[in-house]
N, C-alpha and C. Protein backbone atom coordinates (compact mmCIF):
# COMPACT_ATOMS: atom_id res chain seq x y z
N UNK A 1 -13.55 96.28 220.21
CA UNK A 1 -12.84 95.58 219.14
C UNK A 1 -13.81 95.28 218.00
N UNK A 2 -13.60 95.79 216.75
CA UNK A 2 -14.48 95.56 215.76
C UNK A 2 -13.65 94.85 214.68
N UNK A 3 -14.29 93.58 214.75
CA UNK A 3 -13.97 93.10 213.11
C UNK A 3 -13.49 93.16 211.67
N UNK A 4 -14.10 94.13 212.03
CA UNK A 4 -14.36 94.25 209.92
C UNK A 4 -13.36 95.51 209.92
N UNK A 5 -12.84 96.08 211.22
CA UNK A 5 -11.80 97.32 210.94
C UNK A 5 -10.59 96.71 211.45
N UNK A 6 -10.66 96.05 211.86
CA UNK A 6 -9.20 94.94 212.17
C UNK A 6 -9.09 94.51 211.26
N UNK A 7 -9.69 93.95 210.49
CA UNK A 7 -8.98 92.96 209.43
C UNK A 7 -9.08 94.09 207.95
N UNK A 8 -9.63 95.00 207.98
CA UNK A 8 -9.42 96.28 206.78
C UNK A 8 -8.02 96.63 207.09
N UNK A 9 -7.59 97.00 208.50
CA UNK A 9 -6.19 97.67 208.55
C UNK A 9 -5.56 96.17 208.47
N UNK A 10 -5.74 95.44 208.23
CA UNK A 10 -4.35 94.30 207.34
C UNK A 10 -4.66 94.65 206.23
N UNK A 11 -5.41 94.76 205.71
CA UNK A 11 -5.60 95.01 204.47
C UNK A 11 -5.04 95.97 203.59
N UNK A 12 -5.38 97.00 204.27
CA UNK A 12 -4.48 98.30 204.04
C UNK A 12 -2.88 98.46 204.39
N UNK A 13 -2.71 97.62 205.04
CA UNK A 13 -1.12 97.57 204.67
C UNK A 13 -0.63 96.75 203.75
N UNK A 14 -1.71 96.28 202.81
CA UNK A 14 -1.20 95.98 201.57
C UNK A 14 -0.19 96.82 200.67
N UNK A 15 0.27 96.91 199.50
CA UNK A 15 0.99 98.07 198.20
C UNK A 15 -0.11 98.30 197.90
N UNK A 16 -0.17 99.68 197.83
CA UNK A 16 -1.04 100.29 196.86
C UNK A 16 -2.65 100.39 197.31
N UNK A 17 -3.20 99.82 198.44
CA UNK A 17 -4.34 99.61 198.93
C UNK A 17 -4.60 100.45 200.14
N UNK A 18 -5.80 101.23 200.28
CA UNK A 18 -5.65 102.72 201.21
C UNK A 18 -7.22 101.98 201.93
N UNK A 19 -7.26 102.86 202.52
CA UNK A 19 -8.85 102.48 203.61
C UNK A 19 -10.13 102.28 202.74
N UNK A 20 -10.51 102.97 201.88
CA UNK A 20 -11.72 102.58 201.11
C UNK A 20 -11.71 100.79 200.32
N UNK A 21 -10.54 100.55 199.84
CA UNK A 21 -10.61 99.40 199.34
C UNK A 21 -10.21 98.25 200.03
N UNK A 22 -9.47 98.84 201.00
CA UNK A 22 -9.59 97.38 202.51
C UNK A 22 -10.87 97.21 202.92
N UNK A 23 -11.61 98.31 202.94
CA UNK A 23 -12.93 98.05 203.31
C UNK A 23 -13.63 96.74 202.69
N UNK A 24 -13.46 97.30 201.46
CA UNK A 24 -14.63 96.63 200.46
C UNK A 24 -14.41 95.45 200.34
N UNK A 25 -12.54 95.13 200.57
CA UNK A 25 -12.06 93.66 200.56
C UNK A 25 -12.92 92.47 201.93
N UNK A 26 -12.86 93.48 202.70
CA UNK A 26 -13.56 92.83 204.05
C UNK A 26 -15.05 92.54 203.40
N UNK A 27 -15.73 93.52 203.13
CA UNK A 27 -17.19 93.15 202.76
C UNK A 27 -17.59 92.66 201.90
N UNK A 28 -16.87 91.99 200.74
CA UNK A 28 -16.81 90.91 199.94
C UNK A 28 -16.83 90.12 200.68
N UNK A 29 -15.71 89.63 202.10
CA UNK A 29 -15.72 88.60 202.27
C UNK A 29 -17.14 88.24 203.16
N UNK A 30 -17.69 89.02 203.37
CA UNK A 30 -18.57 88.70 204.25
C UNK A 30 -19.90 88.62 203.65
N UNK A 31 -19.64 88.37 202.20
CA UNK A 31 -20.64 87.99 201.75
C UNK A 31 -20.26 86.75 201.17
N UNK A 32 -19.16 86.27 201.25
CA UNK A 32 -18.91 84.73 200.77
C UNK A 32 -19.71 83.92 201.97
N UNK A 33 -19.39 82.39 201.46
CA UNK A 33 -19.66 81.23 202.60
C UNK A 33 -18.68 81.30 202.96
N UNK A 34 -19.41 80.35 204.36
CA UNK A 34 -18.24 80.11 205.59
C UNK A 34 -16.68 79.17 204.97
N UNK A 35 -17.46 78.11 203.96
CA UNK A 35 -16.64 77.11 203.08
C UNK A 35 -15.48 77.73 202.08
N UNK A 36 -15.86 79.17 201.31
CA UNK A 36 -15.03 79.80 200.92
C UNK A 36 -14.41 80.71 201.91
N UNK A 37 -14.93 81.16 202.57
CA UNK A 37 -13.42 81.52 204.01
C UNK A 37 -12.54 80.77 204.22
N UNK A 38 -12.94 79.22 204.60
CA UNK A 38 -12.00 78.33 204.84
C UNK A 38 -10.84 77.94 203.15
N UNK A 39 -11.93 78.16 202.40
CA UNK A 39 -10.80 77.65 201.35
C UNK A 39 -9.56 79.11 200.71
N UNK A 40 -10.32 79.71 201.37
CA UNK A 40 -9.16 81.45 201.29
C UNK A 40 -8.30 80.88 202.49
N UNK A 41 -8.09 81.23 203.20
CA UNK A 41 -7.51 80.94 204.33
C UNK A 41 -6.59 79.84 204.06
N UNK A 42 -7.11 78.67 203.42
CA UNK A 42 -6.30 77.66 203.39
C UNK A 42 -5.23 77.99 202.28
N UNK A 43 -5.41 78.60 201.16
CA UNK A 43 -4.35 79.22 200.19
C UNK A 43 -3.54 79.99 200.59
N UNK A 44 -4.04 80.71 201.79
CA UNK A 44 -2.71 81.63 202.37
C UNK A 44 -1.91 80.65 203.38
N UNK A 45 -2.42 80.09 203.91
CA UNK A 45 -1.22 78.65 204.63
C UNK A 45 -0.49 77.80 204.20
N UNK A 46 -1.16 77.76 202.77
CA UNK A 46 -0.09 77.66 201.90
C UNK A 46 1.26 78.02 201.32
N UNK A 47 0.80 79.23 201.29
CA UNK A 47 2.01 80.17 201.01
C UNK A 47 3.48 79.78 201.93
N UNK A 48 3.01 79.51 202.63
CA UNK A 48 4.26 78.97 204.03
C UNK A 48 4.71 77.88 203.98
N UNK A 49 3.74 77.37 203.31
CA UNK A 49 4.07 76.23 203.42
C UNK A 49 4.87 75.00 202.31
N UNK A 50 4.24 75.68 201.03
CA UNK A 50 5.13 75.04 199.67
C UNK A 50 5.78 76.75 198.94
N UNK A 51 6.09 77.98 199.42
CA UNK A 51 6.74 78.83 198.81
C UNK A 51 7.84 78.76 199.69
N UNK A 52 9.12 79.25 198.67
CA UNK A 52 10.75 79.43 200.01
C UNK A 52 11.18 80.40 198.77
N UNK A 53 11.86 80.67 199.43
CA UNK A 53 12.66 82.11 199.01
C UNK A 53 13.99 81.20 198.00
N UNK A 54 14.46 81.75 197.04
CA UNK A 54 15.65 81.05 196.36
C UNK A 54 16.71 81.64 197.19
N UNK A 55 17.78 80.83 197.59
CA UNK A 55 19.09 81.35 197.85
C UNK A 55 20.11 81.93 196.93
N UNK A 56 19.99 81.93 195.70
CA UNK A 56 20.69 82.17 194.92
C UNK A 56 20.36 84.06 194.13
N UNK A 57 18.66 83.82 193.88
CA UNK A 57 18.45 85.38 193.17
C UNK A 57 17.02 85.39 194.20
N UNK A 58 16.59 84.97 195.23
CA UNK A 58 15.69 85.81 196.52
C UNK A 58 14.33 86.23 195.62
N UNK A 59 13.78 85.21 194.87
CA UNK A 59 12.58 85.52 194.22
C UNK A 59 11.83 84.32 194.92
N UNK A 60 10.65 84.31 194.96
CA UNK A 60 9.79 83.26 195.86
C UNK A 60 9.15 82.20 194.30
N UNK A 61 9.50 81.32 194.63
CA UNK A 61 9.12 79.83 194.02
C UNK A 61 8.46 78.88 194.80
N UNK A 62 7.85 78.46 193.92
CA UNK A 62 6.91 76.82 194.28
C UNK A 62 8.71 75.88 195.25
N UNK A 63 8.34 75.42 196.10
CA UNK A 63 9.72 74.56 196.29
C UNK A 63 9.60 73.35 196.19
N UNK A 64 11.04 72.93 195.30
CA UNK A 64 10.90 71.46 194.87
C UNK A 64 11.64 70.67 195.17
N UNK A 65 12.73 71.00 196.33
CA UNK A 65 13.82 70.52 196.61
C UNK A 65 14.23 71.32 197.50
N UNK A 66 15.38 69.93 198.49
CA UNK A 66 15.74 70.83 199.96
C UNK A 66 16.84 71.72 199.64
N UNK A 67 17.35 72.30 198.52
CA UNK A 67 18.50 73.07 197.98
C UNK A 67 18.02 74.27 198.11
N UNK A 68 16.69 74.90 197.97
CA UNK A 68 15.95 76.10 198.09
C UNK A 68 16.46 76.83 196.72
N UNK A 69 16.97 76.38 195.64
CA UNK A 69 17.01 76.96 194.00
C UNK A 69 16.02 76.85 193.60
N UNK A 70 16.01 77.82 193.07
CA UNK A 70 14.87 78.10 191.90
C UNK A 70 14.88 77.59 190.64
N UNK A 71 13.93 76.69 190.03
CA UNK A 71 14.60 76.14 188.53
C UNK A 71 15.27 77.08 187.04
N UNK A 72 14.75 78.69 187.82
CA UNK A 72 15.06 79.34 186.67
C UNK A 72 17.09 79.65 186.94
N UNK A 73 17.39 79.79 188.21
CA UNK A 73 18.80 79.98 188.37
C UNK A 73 19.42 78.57 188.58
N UNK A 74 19.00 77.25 188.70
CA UNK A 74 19.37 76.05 188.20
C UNK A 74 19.18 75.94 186.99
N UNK A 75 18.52 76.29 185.89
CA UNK A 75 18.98 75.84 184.54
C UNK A 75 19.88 76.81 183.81
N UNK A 76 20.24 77.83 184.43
CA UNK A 76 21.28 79.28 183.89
C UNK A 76 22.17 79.31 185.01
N UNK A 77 22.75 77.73 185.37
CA UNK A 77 24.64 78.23 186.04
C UNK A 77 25.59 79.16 185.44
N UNK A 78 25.17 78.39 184.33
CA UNK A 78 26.79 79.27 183.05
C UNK A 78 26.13 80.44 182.83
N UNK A 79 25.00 81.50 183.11
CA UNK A 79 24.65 81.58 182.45
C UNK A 79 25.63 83.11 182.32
N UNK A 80 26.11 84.22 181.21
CA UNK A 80 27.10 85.51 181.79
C UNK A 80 26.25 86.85 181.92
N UNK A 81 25.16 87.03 182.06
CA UNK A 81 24.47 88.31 182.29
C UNK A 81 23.24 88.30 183.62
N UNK A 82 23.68 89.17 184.80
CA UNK A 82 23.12 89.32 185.60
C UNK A 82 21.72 90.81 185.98
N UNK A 83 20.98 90.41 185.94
CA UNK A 83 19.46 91.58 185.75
C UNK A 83 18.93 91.29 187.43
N UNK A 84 19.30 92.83 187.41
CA UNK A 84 18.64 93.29 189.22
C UNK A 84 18.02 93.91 189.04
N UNK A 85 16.69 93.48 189.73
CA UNK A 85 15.58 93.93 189.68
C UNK A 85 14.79 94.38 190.94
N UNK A 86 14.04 94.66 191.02
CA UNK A 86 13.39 95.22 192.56
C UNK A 86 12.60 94.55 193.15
N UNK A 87 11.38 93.50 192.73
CA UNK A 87 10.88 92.99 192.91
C UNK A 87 10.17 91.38 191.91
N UNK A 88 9.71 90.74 192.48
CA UNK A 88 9.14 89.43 192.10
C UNK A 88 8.11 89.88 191.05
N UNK A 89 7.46 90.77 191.11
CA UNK A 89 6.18 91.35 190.72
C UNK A 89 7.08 91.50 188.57
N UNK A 90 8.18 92.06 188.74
CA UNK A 90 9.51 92.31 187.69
C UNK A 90 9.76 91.39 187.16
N UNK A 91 9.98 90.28 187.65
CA UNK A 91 10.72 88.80 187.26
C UNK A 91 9.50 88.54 186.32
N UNK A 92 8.06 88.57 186.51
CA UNK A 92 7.06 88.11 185.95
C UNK A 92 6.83 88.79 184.79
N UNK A 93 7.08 90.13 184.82
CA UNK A 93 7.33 90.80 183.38
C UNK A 93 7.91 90.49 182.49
N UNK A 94 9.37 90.67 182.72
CA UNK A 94 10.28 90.46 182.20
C UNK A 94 10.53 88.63 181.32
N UNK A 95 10.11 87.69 182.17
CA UNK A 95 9.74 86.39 181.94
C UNK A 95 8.52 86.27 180.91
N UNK A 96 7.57 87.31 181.12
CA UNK A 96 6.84 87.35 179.71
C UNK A 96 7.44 88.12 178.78
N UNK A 97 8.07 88.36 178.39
CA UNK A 97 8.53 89.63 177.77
C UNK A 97 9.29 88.64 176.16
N UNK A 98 9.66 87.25 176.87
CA UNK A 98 10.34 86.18 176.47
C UNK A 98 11.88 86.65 175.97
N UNK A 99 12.58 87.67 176.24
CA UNK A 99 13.98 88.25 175.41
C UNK A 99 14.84 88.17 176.43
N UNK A 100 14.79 87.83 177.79
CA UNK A 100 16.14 87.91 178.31
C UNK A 100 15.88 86.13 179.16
N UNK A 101 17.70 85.76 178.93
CA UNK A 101 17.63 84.52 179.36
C UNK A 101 18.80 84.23 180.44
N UNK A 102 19.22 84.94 181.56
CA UNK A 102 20.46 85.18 181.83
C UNK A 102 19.70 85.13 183.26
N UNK A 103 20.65 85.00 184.43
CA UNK A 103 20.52 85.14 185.98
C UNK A 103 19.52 86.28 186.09
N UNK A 104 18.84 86.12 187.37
CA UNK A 104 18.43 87.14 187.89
C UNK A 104 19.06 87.94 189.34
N UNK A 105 18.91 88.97 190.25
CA UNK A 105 18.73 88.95 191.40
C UNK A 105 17.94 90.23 191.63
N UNK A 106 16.81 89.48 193.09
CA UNK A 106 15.56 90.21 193.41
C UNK A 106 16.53 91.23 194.98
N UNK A 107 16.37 92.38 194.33
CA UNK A 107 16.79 93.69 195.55
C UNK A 107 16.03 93.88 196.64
N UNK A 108 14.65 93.31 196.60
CA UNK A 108 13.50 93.25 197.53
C UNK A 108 13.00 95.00 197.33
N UNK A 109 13.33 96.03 197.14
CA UNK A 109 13.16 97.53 197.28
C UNK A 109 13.76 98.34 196.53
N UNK A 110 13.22 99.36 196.81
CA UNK A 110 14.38 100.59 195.64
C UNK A 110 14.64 101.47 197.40
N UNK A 111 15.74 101.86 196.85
CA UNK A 111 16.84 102.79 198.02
C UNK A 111 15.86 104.25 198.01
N UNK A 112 15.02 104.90 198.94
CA UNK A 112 14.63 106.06 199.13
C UNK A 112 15.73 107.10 198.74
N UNK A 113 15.74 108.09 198.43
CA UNK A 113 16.50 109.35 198.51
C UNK A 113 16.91 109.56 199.75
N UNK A 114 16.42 109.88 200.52
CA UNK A 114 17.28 110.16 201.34
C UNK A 114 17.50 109.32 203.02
N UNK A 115 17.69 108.14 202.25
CA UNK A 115 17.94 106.94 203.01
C UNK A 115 19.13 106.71 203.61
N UNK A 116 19.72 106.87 204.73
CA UNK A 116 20.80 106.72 205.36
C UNK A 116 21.61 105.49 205.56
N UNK A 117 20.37 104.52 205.72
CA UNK A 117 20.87 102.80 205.61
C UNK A 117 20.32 102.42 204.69
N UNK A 118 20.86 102.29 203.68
CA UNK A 118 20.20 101.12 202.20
C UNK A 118 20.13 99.79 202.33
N UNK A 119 21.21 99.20 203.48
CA UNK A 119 20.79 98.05 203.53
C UNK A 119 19.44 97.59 203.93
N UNK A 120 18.69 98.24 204.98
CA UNK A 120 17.83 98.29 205.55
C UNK A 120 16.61 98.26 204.16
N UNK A 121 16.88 98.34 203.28
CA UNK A 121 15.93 98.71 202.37
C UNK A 121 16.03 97.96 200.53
N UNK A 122 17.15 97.16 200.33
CA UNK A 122 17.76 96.38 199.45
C UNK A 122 18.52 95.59 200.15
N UNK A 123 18.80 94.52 199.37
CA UNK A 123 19.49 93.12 200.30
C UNK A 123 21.31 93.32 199.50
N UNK A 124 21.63 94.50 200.22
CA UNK A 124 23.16 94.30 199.41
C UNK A 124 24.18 93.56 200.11
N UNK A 125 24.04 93.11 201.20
CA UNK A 125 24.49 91.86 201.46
C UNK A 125 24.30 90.55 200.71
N UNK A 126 23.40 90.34 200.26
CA UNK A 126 23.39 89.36 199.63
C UNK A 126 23.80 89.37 197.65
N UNK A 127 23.51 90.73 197.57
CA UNK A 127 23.99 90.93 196.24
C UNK A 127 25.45 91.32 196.34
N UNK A 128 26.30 91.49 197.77
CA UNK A 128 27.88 91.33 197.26
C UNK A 128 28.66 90.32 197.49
N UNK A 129 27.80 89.03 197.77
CA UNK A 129 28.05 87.83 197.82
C UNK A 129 27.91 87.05 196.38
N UNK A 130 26.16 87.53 196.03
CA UNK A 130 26.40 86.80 194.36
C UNK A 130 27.43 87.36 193.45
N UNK A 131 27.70 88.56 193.47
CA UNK A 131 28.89 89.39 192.51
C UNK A 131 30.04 88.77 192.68
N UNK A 132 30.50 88.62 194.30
CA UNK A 132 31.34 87.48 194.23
C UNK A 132 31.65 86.01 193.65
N UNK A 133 30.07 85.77 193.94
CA UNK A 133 30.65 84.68 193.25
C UNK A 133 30.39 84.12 192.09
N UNK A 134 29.78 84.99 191.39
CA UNK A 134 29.14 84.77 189.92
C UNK A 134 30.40 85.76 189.16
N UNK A 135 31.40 86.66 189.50
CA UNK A 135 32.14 87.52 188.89
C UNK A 135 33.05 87.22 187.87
N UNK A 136 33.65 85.61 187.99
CA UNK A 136 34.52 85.05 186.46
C UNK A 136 33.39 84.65 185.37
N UNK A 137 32.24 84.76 185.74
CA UNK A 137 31.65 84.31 184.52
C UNK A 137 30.87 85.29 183.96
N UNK A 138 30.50 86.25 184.59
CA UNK A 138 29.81 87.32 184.05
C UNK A 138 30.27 88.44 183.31
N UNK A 139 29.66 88.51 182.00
CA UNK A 139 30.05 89.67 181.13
C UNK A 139 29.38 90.50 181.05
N UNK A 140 28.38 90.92 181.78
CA UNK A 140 27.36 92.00 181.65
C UNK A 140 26.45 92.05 183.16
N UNK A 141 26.19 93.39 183.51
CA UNK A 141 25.37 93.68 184.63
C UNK A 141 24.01 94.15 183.88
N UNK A 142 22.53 94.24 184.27
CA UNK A 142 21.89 95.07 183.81
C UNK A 142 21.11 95.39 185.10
N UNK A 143 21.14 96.71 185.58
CA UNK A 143 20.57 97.28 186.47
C UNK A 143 18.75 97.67 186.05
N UNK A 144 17.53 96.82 186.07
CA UNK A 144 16.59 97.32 185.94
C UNK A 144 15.30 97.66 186.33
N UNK A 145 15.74 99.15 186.94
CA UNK A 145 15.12 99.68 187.72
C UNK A 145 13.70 100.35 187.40
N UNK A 146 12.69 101.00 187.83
CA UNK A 146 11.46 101.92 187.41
C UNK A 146 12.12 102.84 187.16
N UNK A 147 11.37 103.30 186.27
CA UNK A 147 12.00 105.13 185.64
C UNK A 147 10.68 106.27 187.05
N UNK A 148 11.26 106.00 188.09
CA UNK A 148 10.93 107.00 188.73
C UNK A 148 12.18 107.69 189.89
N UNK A 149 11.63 108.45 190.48
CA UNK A 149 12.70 108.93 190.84
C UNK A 149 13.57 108.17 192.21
N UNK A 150 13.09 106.99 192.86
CA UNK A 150 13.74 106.30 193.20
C UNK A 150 14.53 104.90 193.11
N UNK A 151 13.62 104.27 191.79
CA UNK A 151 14.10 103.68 190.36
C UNK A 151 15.96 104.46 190.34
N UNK A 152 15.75 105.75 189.87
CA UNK A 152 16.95 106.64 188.99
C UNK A 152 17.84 106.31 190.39
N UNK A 153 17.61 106.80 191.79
CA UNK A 153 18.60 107.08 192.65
C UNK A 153 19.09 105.84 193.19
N UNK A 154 18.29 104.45 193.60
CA UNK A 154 18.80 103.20 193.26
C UNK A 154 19.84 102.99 192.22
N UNK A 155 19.42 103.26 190.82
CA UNK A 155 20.42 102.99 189.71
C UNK A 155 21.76 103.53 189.83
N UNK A 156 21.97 104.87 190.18
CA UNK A 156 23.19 105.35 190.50
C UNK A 156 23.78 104.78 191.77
N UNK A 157 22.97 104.66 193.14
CA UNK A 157 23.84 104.06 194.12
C UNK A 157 24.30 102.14 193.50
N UNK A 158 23.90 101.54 193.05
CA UNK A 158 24.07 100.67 192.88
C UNK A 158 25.69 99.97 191.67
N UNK A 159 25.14 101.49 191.04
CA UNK A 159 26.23 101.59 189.92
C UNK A 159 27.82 101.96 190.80
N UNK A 160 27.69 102.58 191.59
CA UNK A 160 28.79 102.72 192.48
C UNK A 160 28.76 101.51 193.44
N UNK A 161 28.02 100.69 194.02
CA UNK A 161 28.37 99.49 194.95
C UNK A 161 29.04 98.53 194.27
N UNK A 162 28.61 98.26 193.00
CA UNK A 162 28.88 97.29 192.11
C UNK A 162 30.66 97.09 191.53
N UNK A 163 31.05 98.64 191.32
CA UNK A 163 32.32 99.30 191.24
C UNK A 163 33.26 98.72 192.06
N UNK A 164 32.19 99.00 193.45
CA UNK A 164 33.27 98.74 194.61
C UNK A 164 33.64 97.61 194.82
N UNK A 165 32.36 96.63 194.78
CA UNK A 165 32.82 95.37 194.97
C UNK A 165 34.04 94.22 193.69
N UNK A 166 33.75 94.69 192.64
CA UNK A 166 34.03 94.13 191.80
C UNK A 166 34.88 94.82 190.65
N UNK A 167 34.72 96.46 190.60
CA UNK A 167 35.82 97.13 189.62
C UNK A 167 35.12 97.38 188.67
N UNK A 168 35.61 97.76 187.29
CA UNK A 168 35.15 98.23 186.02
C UNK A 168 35.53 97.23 185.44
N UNK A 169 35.86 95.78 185.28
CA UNK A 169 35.67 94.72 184.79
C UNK A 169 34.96 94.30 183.67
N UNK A 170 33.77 94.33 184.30
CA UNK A 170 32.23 94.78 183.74
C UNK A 170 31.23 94.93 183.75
N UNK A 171 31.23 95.18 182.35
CA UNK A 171 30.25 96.38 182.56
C UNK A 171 28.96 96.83 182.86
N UNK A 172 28.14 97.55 183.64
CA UNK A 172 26.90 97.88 184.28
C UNK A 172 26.28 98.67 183.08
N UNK A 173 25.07 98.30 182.46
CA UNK A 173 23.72 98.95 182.13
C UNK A 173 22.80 99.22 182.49
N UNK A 174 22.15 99.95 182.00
CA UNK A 174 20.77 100.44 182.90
C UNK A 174 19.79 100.20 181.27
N UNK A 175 18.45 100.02 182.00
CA UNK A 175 17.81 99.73 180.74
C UNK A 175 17.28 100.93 179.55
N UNK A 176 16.84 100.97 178.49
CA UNK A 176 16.77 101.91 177.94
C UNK A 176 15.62 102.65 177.93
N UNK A 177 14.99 103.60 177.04
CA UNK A 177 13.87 104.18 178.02
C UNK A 177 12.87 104.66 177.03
N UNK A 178 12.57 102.94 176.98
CA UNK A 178 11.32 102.26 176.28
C UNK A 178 10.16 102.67 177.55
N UNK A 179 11.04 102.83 178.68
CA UNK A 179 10.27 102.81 179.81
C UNK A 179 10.05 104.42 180.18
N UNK A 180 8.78 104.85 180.16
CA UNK A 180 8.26 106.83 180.63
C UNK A 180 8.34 106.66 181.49
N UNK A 181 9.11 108.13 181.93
CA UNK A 181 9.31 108.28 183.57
C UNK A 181 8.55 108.33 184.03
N UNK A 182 8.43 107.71 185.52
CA UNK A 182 7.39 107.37 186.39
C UNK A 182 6.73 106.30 186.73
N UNK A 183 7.29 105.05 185.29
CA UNK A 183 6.56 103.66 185.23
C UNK A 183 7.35 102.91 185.63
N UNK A 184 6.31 102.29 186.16
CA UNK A 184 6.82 100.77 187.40
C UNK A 184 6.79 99.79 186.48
N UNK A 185 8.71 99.34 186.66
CA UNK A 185 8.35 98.18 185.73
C UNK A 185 7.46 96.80 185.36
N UNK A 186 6.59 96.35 187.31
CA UNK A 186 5.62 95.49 186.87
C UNK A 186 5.08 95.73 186.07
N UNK A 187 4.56 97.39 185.97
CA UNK A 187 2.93 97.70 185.03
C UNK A 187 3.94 97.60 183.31
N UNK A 188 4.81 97.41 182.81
CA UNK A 188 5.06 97.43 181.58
C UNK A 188 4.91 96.47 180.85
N UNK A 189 4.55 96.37 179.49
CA UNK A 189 3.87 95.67 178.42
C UNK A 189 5.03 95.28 178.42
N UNK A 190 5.29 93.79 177.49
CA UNK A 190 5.90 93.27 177.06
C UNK A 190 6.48 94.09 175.91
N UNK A 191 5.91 94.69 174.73
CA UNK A 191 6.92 94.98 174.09
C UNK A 191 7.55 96.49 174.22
N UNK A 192 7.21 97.42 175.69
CA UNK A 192 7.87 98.58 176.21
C UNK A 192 9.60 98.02 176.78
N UNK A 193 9.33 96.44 177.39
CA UNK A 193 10.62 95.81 178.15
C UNK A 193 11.63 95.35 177.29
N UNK A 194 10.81 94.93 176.03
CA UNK A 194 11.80 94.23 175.24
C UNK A 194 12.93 95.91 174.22
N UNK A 195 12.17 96.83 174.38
CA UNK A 195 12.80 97.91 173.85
C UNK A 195 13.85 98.61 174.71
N UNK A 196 13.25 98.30 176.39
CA UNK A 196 13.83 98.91 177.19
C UNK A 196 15.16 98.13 177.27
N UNK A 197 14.79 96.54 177.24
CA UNK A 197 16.24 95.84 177.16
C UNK A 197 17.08 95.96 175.95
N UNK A 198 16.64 95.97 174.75
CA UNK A 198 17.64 96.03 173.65
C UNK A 198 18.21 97.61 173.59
N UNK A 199 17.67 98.63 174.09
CA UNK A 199 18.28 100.00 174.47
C UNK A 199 18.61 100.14 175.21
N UNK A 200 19.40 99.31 176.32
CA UNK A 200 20.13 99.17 177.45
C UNK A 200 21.47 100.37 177.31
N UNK A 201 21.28 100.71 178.33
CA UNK A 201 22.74 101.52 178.10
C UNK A 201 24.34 102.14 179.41
């Protein structure tokens, strides 16, 4: 049992992080003090301990109350435009971006191609519950996905779930394409999002 390759393969099941840089994450740490181990460690027990998931749009917040809302979908009840997004990493973009002020909901994933169970992989259980019940007040969907190719195949299955649950009522956009194919909407600048949103289509 070795150490420093046990705790690299947590590492490496990070996003985006492969064996060379789990490495290096380990051997940083082992050049800290024992005192900064403990104070790493103690920030991740944290995480458990003051973060909760919102019940309403499933993005992770500081928690401030036993309601488990998020202050951004408590101060936008009324609000009529709903933006699905894929991840938390999105919300933070988009929130800098300062142009959209409307609900959110976090999909947790984009739908693989050739994925047989999507639920397994997006929370559409829980997004045909908010459609339900956010549906008399909402005048606009905006679907916004990465311009890659499972970004695109998300956008179309979704555009048909949305149908189903709720009809042509209204209406679903997709964002416009401020965004080059292939880019993840975390990595986008603020003013690529704000083009991508006002070219919604």
């Amino acid at each position: 049992m070795n150490p420093i390759d046990d705790l690299a393969k947590v590492f490496a099941q990070f996003p985006g992080i492969g064996e060379r840089q789990s490495k290096r994450f380990v051997y940083y740490l082992l050049r800290q003090s024992s005192q900064s181990i403990k104070d790493i460690a103690q920030k991740m027990e944290m995480l458990h301990k003051r973060i909760a998931e919102c019940v309403e749009c499933h993005r992770y917040f500081i928690e401030q109350n036993a309601l488990k809302v998020c202050t951004t979908c408590d101060d936008r009840k009324s609000a009529t435009t709903l933006l699905l997004i894929e991840k938390d990493a999105d919300y933070d973009s988009i929130m800098r971006s300062g142009v959209y002020d409307g609900l959110f909901f976090v999909l947790g994933g984009l739908i693989p191609i050739l994925e047989k169970n999507p639920e397994r992989r997006v929370r559409l259980g829980e997004l045909k519950s908010k459609l339900l019940k956010e549906k008399m007040q909402l005048k606009e969907i905006i679907l916004a996905m990465s311009a890659t190719r499972e970004g695109e195949y998300t956008d179309e299955y979704l555009r048909k779930f949305v149908s189903e649950i709720i009809g042509d009522a209204i209406p679903v956009h997709s964002l416009g394409r401020g965004l080059s194919t292939g880019t993840e909407l975390e990595y986008s600048d603020s003013e690529t999002i704000i083009s991508a949103l006002k070219n919604r289509a």
